[in-house]
Protein backbone atom coordinates (compact mmCIF):
# COMPACT_ATOMS: atom_id res chain seq x y z
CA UNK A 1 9.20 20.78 -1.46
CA UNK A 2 7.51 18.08 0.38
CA UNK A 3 9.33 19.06 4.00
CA UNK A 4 8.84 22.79 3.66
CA UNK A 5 5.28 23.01 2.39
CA UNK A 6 4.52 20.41 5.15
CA UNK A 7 6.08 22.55 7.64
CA UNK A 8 4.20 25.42 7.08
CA UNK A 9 1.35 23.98 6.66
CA UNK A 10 1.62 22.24 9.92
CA UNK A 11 3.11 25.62 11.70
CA UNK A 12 -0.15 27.38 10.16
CA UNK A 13 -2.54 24.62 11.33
CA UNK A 14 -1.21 24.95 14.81
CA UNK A 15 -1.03 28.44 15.16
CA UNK A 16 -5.12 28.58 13.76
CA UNK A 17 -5.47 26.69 16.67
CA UNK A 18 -4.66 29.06 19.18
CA UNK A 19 -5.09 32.09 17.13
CA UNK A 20 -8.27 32.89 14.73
CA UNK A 21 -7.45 35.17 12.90
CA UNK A 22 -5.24 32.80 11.18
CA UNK A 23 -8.20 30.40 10.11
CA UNK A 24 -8.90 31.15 6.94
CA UNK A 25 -9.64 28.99 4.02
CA UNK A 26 -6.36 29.56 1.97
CA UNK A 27 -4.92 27.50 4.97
CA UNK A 28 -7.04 24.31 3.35
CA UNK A 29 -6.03 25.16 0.14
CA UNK A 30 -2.41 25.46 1.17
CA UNK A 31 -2.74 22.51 3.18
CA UNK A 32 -3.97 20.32 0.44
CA UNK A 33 -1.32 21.20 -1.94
CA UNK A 34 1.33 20.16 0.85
CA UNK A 35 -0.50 17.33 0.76
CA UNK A 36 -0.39 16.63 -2.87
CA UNK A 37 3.62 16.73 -2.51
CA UNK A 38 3.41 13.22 -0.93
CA UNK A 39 1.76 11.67 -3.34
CA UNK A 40 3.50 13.54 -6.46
CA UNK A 41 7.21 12.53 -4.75
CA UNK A 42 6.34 8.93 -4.30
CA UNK A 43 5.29 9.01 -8.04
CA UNK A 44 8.42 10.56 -9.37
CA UNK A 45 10.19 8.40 -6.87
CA UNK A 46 8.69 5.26 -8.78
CA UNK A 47 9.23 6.59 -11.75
CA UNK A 48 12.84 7.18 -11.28
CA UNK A 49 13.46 3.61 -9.40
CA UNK A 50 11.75 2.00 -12.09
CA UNK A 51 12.81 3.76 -15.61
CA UNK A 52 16.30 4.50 -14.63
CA UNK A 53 17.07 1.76 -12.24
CA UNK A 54 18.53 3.92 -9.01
CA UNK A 55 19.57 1.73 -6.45
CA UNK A 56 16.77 2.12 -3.36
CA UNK A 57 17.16 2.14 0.63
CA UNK A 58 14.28 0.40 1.59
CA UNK A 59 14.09 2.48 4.83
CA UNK A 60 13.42 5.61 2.28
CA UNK A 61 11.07 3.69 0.28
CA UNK A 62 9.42 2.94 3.98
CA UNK A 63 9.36 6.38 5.18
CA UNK A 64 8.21 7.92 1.86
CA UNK A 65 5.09 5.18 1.02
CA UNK A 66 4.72 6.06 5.13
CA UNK A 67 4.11 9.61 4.46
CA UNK A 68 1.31 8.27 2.09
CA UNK A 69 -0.24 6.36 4.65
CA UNK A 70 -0.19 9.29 7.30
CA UNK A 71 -2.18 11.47 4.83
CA UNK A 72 -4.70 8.81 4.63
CA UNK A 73 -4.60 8.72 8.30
CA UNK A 74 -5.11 12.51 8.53
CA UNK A 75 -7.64 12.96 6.10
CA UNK A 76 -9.73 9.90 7.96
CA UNK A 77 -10.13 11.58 11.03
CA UNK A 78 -11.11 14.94 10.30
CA UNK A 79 -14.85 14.27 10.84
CA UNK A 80 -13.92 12.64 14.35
CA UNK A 81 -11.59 15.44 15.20
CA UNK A 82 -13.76 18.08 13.51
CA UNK A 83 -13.56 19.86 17.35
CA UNK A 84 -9.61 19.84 17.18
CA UNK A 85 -8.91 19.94 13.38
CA UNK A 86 -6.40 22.80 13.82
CA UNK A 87 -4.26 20.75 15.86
CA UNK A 88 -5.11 17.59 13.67
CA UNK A 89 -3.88 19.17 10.64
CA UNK A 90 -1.08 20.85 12.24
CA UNK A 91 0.83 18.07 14.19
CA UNK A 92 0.04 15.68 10.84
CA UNK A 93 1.70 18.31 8.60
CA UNK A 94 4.83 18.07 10.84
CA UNK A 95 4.49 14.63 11.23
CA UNK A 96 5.02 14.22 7.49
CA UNK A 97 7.65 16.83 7.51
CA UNK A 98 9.16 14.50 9.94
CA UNK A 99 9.04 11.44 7.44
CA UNK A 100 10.13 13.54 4.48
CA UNK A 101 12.77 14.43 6.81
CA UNK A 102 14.08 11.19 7.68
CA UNK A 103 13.50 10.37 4.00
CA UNK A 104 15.96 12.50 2.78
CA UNK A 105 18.56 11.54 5.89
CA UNK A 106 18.30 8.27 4.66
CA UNK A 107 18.58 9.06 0.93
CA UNK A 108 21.64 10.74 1.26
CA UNK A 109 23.46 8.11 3.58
């Protein structure tokens, strides 16, 4: 859920960017649930470490508490960036697609 939602949400951002017809404020909306993914995965991934003691990578415990971080990182500079926001939003959404991504690699290695 994380990846895709991310994806689109960062495919969405991007193309508002270019295209304005496609800036509309479901895209926030949309956005911030993708957002909410992070932080509800790295709950249930707690919660699934810690009650039913699965064994952990700590590279996917990095990449998914790094996905956290980047939201934080996101959300910061929208004031700063309010001239680009399109393309802030849309390369962070793929960056944390990217992390959820390399998450998962690493989860199932």
């Amino acid at each position: 859920m994380l990846i895709i939602t991310n994806a689109l949400a960062g495919c969405w951002a991007l193309g508002a960017h270019w295209w304005t017809p496609l800036r509309t404020k479901v895209l926030w909306w949309f956005t911030g649930v993708a957002q909410v993914t992070v932080f509800v995965q790295a709950i249930l991934g707690v919660v699934l470490v810690n009650r039913y003691d699965f064994e952990l990578d700590s590279f996917h415990a990095l990449y998914g508490f790094s996905a956290i971080v980047a939201v934080a990182i996101v959300y910061s500079y929208r004031a700063q960036m309010r001239h680009r926001i399109y393309l802030l939003y849309g390369c962070g959404g793929l960056f944390i697609m990217g992390l959820g991504l390399r998450a998962l690699y690493l989860g199932s290695h």
